[in-house]
Protein backbone atom coordinates (compact mmCIF):
# COMPACT_ATOMS: atom_id res chain seq x y z
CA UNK A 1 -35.53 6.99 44.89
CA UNK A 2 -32.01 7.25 45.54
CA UNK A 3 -29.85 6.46 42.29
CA UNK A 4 -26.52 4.96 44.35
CA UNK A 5 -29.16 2.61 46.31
CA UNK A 6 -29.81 0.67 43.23
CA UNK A 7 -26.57 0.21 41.87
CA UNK A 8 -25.48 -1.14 45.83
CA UNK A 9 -28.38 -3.67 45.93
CA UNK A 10 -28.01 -7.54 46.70
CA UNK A 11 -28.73 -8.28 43.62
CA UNK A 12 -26.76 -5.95 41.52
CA UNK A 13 -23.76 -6.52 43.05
CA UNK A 14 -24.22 -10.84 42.28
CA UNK A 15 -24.80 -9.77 38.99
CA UNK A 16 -21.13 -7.42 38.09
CA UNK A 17 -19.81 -9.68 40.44
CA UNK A 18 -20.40 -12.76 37.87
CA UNK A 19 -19.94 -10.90 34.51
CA UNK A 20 -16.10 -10.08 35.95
CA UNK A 21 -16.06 -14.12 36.49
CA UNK A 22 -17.16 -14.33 33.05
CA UNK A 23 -14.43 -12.05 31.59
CA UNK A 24 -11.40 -13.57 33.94
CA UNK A 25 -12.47 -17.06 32.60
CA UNK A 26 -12.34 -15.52 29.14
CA UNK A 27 -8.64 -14.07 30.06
CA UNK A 28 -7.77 -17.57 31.53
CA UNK A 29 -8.99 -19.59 28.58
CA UNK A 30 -7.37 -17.30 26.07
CA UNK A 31 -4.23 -17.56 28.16
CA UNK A 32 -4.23 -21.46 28.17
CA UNK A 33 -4.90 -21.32 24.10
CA UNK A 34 -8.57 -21.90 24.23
CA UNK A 35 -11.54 -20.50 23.17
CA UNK A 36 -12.04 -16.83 25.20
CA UNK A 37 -15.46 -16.48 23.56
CA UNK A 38 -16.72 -20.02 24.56
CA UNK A 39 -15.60 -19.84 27.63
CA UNK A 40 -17.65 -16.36 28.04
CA UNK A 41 -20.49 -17.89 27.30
CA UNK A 42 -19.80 -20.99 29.09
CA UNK A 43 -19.02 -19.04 32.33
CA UNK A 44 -22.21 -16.95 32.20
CA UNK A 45 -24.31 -20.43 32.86
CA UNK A 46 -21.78 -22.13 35.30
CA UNK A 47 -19.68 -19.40 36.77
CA UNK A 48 -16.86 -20.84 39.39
CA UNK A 49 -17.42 -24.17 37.98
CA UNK A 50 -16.04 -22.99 34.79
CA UNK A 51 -13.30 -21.26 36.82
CA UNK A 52 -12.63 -24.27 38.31
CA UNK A 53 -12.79 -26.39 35.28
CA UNK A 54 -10.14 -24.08 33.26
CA UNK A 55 -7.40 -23.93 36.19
CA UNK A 56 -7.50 -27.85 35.79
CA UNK A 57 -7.45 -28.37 32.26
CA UNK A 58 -3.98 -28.47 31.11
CA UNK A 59 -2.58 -25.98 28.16
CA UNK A 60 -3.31 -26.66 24.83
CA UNK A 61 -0.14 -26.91 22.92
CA UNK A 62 0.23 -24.73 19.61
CA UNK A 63 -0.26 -26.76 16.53
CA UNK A 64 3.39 -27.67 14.66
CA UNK A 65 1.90 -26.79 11.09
C-alpha cells in the first residue's frame, strides 16, 4: 500500500484540517484574554461554531488589581 495515499485520504485530511481549527481558536481565545486551553478542547467538539462563537464575544478586559 502506498504510504502518501493514506496521509491524502478523505478522511485524513477532515481530521488535520480540524485540529488546525482547534489550535487557531486556541490563538484567538488567548488573543482576546481567554482561556487557549478551554477553547482547545472546546473547539475539538464544536469546531467553526467555536470559531464563530470567539470572533463574537467581545475582549475580556485585564483585571485593575
Amino acid at each position: 500500500m502506498d504510504h502518501f495515499a493514506l496521509f491524502t485520504s478523505a478522511p485524513a485530511g477532515f481530521f488535520v484540517g480540524w485540529g488546525t481549527l482547534t489550535l487557531i481558536n486556541a490563538g484567538l481565545a488567548q488573543g482576546k484574554n481567554r482561556s487557549g486551553l478551554a477553547w482547545w478542547a472546546l473547539s475539538l467538539f464544536l469546531g467553526p461554531v467555536a470559531t464563530l462563537i470567539l470572533v463574537v464575544l467581545p475582549k475580556v478586559r485585564a483585571k485593575m488589581f
